[in-house]
PDB file of N, CA and C in Angstrom:
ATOM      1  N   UNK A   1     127.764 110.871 114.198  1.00  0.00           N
ATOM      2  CA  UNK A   1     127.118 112.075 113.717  1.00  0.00           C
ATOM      3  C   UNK A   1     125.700 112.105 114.256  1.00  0.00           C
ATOM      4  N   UNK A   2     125.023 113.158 115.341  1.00  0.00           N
ATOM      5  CA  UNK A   2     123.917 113.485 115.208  1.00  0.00           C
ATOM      6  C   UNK A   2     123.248 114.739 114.452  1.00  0.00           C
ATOM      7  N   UNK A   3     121.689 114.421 114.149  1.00  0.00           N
ATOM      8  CA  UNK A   3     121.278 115.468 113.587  1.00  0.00           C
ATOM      9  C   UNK A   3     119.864 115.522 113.540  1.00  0.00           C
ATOM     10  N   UNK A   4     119.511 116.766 113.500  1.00  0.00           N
ATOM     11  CA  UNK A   4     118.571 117.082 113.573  1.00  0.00           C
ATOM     12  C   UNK A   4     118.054 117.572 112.733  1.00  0.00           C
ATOM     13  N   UNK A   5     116.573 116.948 112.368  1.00  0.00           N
ATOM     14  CA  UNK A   5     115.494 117.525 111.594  1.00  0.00           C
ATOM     15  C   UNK A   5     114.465 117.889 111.435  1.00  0.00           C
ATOM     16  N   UNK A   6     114.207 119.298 111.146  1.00  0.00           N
ATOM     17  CA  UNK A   6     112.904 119.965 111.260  1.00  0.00           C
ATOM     18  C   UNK A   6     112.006 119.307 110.270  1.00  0.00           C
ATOM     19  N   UNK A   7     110.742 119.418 110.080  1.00  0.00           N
ATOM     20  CA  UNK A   7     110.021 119.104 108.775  1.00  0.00           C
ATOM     21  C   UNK A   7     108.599 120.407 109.112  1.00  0.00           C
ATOM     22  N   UNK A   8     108.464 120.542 107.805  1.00  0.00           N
ATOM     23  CA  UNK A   8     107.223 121.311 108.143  1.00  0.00           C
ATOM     24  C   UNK A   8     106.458 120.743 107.823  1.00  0.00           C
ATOM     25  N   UNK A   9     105.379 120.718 108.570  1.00  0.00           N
ATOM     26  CA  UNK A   9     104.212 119.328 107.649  1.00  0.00           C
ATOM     27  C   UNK A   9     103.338 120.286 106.889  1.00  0.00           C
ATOM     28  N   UNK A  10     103.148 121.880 106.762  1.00  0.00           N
ATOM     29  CA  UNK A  10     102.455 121.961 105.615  1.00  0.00           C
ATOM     30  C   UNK A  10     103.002 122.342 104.149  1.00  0.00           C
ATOM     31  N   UNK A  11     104.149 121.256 104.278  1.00  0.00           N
ATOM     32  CA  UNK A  11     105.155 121.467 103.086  1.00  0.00           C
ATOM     33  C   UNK A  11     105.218 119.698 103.070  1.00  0.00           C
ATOM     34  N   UNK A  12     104.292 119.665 102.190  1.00  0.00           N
ATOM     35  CA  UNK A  12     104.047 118.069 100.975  1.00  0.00           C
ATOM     36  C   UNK A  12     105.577 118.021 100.587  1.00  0.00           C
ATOM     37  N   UNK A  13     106.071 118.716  99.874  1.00  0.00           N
ATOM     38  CA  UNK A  13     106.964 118.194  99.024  1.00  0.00           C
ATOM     39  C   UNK A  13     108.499 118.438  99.906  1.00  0.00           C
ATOM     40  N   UNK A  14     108.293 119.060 101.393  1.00  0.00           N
ATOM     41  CA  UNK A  14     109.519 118.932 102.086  1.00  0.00           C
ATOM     42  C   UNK A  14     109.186 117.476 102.845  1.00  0.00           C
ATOM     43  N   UNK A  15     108.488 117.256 103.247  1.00  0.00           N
ATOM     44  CA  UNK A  15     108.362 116.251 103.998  1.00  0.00           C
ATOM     45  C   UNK A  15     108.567 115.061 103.216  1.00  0.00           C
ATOM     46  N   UNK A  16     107.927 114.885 101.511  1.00  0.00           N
ATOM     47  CA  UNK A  16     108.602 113.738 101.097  1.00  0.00           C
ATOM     48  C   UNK A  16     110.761 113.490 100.753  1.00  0.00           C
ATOM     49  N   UNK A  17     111.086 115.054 100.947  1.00  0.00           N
ATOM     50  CA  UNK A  17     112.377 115.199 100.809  1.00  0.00           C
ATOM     51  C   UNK A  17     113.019 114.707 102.422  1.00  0.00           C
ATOM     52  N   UNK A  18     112.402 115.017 103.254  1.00  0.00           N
ATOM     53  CA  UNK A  18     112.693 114.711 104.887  1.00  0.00           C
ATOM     54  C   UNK A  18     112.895 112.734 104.754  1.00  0.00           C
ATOM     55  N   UNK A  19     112.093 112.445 104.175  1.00  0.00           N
ATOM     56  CA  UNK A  19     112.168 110.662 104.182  1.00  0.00           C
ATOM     57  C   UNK A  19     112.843 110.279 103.045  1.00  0.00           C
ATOM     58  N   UNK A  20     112.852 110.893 101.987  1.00  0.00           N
ATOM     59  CA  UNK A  20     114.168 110.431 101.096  1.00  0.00           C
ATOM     60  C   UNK A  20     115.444 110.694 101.852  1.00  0.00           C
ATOM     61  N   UNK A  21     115.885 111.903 102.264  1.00  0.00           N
ATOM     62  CA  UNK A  21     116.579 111.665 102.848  1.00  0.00           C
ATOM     63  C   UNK A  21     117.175 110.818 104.060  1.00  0.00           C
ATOM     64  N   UNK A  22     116.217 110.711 104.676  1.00  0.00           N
ATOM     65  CA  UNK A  22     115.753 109.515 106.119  1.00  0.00           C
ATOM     66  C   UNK A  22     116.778 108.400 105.195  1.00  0.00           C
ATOM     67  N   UNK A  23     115.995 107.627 104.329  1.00  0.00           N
ATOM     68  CA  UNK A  23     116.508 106.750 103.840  1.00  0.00           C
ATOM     69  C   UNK A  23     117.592 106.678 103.537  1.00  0.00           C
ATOM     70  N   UNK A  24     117.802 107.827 102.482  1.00  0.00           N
ATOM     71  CA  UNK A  24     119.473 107.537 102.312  1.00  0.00           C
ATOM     72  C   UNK A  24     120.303 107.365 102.956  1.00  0.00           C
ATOM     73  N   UNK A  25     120.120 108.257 104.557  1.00  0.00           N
ATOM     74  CA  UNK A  25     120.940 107.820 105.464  1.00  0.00           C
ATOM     75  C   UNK A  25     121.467 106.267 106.466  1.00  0.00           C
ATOM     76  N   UNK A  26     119.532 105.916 106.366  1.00  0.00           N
ATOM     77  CA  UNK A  26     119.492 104.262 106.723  1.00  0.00           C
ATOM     78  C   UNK A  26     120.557 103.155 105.748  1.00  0.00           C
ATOM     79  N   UNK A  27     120.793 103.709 104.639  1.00  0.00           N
ATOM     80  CA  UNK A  27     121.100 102.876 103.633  1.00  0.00           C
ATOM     81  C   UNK A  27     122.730 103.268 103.705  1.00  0.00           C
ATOM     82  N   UNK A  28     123.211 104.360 104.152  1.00  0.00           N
ATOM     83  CA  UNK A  28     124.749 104.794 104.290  1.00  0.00           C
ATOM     84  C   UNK A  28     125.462 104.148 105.842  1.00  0.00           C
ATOM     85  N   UNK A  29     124.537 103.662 106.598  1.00  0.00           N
ATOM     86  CA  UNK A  29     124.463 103.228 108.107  1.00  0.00           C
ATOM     87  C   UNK A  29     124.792 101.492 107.839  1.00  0.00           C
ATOM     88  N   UNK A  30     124.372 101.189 106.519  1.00  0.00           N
ATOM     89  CA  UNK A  30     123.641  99.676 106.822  1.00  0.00           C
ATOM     90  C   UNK A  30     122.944  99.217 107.007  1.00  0.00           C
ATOM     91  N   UNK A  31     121.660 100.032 107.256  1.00  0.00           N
ATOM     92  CA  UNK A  31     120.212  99.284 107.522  1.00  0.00           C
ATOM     93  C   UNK A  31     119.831  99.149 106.323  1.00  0.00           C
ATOM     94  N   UNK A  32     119.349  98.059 105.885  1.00  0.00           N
ATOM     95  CA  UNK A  32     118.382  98.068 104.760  1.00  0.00           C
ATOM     96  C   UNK A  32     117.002  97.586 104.459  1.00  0.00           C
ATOM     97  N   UNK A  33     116.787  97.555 106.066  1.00  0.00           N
ATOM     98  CA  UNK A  33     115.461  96.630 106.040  1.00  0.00           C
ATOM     99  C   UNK A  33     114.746  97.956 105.728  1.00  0.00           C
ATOM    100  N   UNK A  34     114.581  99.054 105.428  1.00  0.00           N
ATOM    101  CA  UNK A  34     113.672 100.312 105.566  1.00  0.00           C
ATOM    102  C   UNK A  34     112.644  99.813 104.414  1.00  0.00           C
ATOM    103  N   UNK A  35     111.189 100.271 105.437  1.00  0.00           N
ATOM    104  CA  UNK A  35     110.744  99.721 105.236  1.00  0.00           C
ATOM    105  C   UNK A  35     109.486 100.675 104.291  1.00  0.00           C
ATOM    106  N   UNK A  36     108.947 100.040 102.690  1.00  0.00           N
ATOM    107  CA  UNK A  36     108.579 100.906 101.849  1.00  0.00           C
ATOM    108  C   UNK A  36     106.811 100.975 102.462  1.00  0.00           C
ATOM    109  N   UNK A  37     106.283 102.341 102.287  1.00  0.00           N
ATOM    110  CA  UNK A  37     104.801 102.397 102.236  1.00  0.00           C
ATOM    111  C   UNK A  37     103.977 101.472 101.271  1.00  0.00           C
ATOM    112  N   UNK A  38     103.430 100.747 102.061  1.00  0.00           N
ATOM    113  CA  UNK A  38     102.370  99.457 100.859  1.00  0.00           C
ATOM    114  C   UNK A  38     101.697 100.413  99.727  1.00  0.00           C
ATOM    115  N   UNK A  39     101.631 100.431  98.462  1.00  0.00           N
ATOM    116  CA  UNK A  39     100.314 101.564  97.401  1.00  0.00           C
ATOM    117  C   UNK A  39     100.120 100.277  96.903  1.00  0.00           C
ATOM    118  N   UNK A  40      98.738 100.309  96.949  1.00  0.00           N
ATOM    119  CA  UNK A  40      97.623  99.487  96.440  1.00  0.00           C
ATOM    120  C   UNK A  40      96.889 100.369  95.453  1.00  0.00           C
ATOM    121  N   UNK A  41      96.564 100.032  94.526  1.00  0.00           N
ATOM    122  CA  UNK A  41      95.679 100.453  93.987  1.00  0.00           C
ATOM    123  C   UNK A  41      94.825  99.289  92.889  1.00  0.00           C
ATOM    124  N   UNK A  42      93.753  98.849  92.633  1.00  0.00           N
ATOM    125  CA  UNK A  42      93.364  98.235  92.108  1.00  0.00           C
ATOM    126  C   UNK A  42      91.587  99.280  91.171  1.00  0.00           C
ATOM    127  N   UNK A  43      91.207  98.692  90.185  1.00  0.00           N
ATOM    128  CA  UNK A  43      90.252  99.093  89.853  1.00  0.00           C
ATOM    129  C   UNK A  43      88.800  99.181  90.179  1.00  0.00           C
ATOM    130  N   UNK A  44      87.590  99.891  89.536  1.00  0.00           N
ATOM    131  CA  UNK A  44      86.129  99.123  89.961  1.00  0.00           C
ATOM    132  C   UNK A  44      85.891  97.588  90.246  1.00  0.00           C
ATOM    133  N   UNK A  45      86.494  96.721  88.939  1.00  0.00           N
ATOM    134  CA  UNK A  45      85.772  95.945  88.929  1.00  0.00           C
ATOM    135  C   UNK A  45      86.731  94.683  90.671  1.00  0.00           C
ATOM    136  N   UNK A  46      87.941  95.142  90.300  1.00  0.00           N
ATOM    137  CA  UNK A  46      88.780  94.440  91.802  1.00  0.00           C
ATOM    138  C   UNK A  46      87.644  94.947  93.014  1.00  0.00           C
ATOM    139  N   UNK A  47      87.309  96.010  93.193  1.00  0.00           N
ATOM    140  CA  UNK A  47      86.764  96.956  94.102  1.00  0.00           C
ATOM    141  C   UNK A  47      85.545  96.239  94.162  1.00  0.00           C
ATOM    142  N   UNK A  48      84.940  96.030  93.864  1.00  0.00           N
ATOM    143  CA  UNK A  48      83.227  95.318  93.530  1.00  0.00           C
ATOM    144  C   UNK A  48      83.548  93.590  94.658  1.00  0.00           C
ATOM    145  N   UNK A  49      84.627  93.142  93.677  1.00  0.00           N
ATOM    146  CA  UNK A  49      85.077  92.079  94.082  1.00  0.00           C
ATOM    147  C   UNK A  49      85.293  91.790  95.538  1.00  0.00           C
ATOM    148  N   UNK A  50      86.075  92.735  96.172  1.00  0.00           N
ATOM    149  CA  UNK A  50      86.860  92.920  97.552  1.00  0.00           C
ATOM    150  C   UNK A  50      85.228  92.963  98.511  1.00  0.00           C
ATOM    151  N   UNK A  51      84.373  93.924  97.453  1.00  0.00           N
ATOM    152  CA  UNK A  51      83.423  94.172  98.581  1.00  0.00           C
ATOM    153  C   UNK A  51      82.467  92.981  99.192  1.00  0.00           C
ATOM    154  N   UNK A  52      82.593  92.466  98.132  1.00  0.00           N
ATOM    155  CA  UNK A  52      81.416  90.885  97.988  1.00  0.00           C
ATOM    156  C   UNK A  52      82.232  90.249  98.719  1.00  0.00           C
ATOM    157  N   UNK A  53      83.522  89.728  98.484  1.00  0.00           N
ATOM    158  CA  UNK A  53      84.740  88.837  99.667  1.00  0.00           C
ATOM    159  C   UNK A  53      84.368  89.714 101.013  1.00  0.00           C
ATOM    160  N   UNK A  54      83.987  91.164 101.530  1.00  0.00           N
ATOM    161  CA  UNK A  54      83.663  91.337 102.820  1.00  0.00           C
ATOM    162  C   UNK A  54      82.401  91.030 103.302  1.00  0.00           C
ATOM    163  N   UNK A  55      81.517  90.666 102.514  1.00  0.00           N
ATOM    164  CA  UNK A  55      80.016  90.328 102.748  1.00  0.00           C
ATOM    165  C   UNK A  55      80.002  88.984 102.802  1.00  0.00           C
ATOM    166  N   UNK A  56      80.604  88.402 102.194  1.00  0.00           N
ATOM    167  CA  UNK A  56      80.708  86.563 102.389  1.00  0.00           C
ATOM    168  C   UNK A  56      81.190  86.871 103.761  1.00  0.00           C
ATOM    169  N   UNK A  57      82.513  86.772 104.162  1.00  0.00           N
ATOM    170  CA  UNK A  57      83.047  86.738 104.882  1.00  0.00           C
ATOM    171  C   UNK A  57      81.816  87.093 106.793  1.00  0.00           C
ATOM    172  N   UNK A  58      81.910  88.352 106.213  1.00  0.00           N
ATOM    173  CA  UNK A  58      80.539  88.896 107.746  1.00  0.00           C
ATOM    174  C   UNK A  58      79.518  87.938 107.893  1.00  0.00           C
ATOM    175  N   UNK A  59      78.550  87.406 106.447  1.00  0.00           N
ATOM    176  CA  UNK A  59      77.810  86.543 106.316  1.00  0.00           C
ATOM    177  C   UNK A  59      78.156  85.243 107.092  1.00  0.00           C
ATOM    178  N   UNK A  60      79.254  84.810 106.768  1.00  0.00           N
ATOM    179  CA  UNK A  60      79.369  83.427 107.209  1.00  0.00           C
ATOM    180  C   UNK A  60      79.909  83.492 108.624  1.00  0.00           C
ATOM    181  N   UNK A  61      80.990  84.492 109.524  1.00  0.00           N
ATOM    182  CA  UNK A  61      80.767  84.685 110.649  1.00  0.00           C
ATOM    183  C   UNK A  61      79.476  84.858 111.430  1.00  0.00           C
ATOM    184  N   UNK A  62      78.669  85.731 110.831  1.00  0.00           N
ATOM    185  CA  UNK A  62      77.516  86.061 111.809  1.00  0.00           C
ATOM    186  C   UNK A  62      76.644  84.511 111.842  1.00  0.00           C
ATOM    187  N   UNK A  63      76.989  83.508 111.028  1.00  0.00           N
ATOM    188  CA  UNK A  63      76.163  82.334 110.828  1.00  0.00           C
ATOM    189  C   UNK A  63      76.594  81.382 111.778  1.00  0.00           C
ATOM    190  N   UNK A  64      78.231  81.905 112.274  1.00  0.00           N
ATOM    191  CA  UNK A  64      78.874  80.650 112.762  1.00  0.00           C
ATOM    192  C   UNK A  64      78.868  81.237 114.763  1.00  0.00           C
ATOM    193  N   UNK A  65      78.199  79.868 115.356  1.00  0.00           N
ATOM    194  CA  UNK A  65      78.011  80.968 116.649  1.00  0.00           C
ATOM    195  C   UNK A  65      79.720  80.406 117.644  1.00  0.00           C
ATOM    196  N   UNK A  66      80.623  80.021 117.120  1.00  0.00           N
ATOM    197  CA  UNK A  66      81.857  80.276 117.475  1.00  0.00           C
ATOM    198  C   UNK A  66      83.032  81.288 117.125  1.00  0.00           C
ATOM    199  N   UNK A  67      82.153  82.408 116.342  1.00  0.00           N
ATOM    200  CA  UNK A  67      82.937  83.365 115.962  1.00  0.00           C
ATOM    201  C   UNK A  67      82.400  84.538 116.573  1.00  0.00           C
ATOM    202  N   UNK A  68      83.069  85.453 117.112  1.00  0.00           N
ATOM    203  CA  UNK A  68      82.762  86.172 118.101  1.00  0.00           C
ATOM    204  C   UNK A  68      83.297  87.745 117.321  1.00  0.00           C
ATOM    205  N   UNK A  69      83.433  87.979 116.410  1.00  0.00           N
ATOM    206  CA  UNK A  69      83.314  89.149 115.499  1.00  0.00           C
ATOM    207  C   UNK A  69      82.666  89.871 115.247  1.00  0.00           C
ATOM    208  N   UNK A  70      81.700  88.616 114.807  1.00  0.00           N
ATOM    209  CA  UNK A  70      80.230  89.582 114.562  1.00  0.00           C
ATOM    210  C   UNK A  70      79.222  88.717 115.526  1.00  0.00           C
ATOM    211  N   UNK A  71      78.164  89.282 116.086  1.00  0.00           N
ATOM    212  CA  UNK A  71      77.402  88.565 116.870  1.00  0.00           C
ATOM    213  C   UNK A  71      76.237  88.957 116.185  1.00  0.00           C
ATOM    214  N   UNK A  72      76.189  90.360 115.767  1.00  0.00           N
ATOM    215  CA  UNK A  72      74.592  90.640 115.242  1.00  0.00           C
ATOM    216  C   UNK A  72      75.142  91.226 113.997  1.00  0.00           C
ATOM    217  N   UNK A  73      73.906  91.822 113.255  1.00  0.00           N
ATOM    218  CA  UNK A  73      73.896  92.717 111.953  1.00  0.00           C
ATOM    219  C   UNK A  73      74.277  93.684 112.440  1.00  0.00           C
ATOM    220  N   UNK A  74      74.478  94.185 113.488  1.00  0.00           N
ATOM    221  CA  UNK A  74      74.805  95.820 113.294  1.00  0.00           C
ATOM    222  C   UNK A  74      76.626  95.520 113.212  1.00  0.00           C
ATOM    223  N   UNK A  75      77.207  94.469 114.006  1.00  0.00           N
ATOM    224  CA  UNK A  75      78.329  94.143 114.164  1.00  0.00           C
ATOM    225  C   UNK A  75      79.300  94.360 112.614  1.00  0.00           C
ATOM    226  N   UNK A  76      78.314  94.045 112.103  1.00  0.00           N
ATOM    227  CA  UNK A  76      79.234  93.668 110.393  1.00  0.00           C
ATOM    228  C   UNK A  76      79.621  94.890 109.774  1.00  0.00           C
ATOM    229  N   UNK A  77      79.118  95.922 110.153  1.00  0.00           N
ATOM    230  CA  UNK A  77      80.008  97.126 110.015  1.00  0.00           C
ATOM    231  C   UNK A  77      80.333  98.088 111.201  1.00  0.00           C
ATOM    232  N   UNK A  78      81.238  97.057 111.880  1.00  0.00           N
ATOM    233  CA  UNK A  78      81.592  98.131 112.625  1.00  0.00           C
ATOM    234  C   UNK A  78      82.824  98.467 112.015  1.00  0.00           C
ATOM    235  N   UNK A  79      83.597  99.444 112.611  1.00  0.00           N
ATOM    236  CA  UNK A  79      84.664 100.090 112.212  1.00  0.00           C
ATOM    237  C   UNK A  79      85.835  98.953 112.375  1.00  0.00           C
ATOM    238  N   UNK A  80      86.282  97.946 113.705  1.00  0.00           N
ATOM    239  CA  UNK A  80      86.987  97.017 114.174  1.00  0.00           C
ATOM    240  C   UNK A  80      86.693  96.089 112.847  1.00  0.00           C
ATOM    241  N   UNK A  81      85.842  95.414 112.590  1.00  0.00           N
ATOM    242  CA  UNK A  81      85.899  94.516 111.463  1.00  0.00           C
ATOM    243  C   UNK A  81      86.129  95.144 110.069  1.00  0.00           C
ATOM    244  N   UNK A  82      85.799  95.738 109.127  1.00  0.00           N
ATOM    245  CA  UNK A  82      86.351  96.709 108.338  1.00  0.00           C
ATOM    246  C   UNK A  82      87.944  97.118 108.282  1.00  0.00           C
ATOM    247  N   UNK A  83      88.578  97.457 109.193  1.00  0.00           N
ATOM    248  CA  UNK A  83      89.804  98.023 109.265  1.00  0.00           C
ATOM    249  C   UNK A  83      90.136  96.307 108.990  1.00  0.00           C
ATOM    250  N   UNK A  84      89.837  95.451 110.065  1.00  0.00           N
ATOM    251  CA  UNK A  84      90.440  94.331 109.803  1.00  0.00           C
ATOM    252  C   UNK A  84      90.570  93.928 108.393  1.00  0.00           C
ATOM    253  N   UNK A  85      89.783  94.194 107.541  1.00  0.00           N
ATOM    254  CA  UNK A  85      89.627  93.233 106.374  1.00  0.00           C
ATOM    255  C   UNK A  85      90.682  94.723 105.614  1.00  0.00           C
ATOM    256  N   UNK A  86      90.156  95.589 105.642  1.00  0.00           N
ATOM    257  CA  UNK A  86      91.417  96.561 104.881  1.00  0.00           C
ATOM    258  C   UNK A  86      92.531  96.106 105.171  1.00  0.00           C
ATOM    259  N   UNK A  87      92.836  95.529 106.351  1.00  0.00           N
ATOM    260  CA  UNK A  87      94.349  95.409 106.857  1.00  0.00           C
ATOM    261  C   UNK A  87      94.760  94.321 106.088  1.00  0.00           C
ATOM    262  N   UNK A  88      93.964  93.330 105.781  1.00  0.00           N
ATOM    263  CA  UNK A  88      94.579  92.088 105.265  1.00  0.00           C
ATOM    264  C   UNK A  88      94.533  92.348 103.575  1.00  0.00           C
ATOM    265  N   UNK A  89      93.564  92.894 103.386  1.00  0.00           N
ATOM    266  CA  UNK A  89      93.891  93.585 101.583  1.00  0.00           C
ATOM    267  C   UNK A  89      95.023  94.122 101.654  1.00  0.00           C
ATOM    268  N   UNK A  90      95.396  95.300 102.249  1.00  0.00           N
ATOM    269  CA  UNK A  90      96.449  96.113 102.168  1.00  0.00           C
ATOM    270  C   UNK A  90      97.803  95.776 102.621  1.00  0.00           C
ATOM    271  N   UNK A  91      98.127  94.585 102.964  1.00  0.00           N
ATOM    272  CA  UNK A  91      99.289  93.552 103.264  1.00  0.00           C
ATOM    273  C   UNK A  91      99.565  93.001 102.372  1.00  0.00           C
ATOM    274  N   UNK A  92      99.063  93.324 101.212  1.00  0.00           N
ATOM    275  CA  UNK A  92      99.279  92.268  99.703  1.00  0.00           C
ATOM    276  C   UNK A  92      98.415  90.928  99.733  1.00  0.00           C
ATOM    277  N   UNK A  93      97.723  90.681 100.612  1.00  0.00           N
ATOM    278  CA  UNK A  93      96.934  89.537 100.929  1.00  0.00           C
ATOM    279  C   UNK A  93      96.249  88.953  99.332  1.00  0.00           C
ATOM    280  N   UNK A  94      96.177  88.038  98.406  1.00  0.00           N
ATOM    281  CA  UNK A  94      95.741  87.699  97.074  1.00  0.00           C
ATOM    282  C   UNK A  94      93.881  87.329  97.345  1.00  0.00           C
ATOM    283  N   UNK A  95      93.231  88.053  96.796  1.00  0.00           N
ATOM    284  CA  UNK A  95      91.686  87.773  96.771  1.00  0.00           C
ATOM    285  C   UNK A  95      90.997  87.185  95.258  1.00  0.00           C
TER     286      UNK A  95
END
C-alpha cells in the first residue's frame, strides 16, 4: 500500500492528527522503535539550578587551557556551547 499525505501546517491540530496517524501505521507495519518527542519540563527552582551547572561548567573550561570550547569570555555564550548543554539536559541527562 502506498500513500500519500498532505498536511497543512497552519492546521495545529491536523498536523498532530498527520503523526498519530504516522504512527499507527508504523505500529500496523511492525516498527516499533517510533520514536517519542523528549517534553521536559521542570520548574524555577530546577531552572536556577541547570543555570549555575552551565556557569560551573563554562567556568571551569575557560580555566582549563586543554579545552578548546571556550577560549575566552565571550566564548561562554556562544550559541554552539548553549545548544550543547540544552542538548544534554534535553536527552534526559540527570543534573
Amino acid at each position: 500500500m502506498k500513500m500519500t499525505l498532505v498536511v497543512d501546517t497552519d492546521d495545529p491540530k491536523g498536523v498532530d492528527a498527520a503523526y498519530e496517524m504516522v504512527k499507527i501505521l508504523q505500529k500496523k507495519v511492525g516498527r516499533t522503535n517510533v520514536h517519542e518527542p523528549t517534553k521536559q519540563s521542570f520548574g524555577k527552582i530546577e531552572y536556577i539550578k541547570q543555570l549555575r551547572k552551565y556557569v560551573r561548567e563554562q567556568t571551569a573550561a575557560l580555566e582549563d587551557p586543554e579545552n578548546l570550547t571556550v577560549s575566552e569570555v565571550d566564548n561562554m555564550h556562544s550559541l554552539r556551547n548553549v545548544k550543547r548543554f540544552a542538548d544534554r539536559v534535553f536527552s534526559g541527562e540527570r543534573w
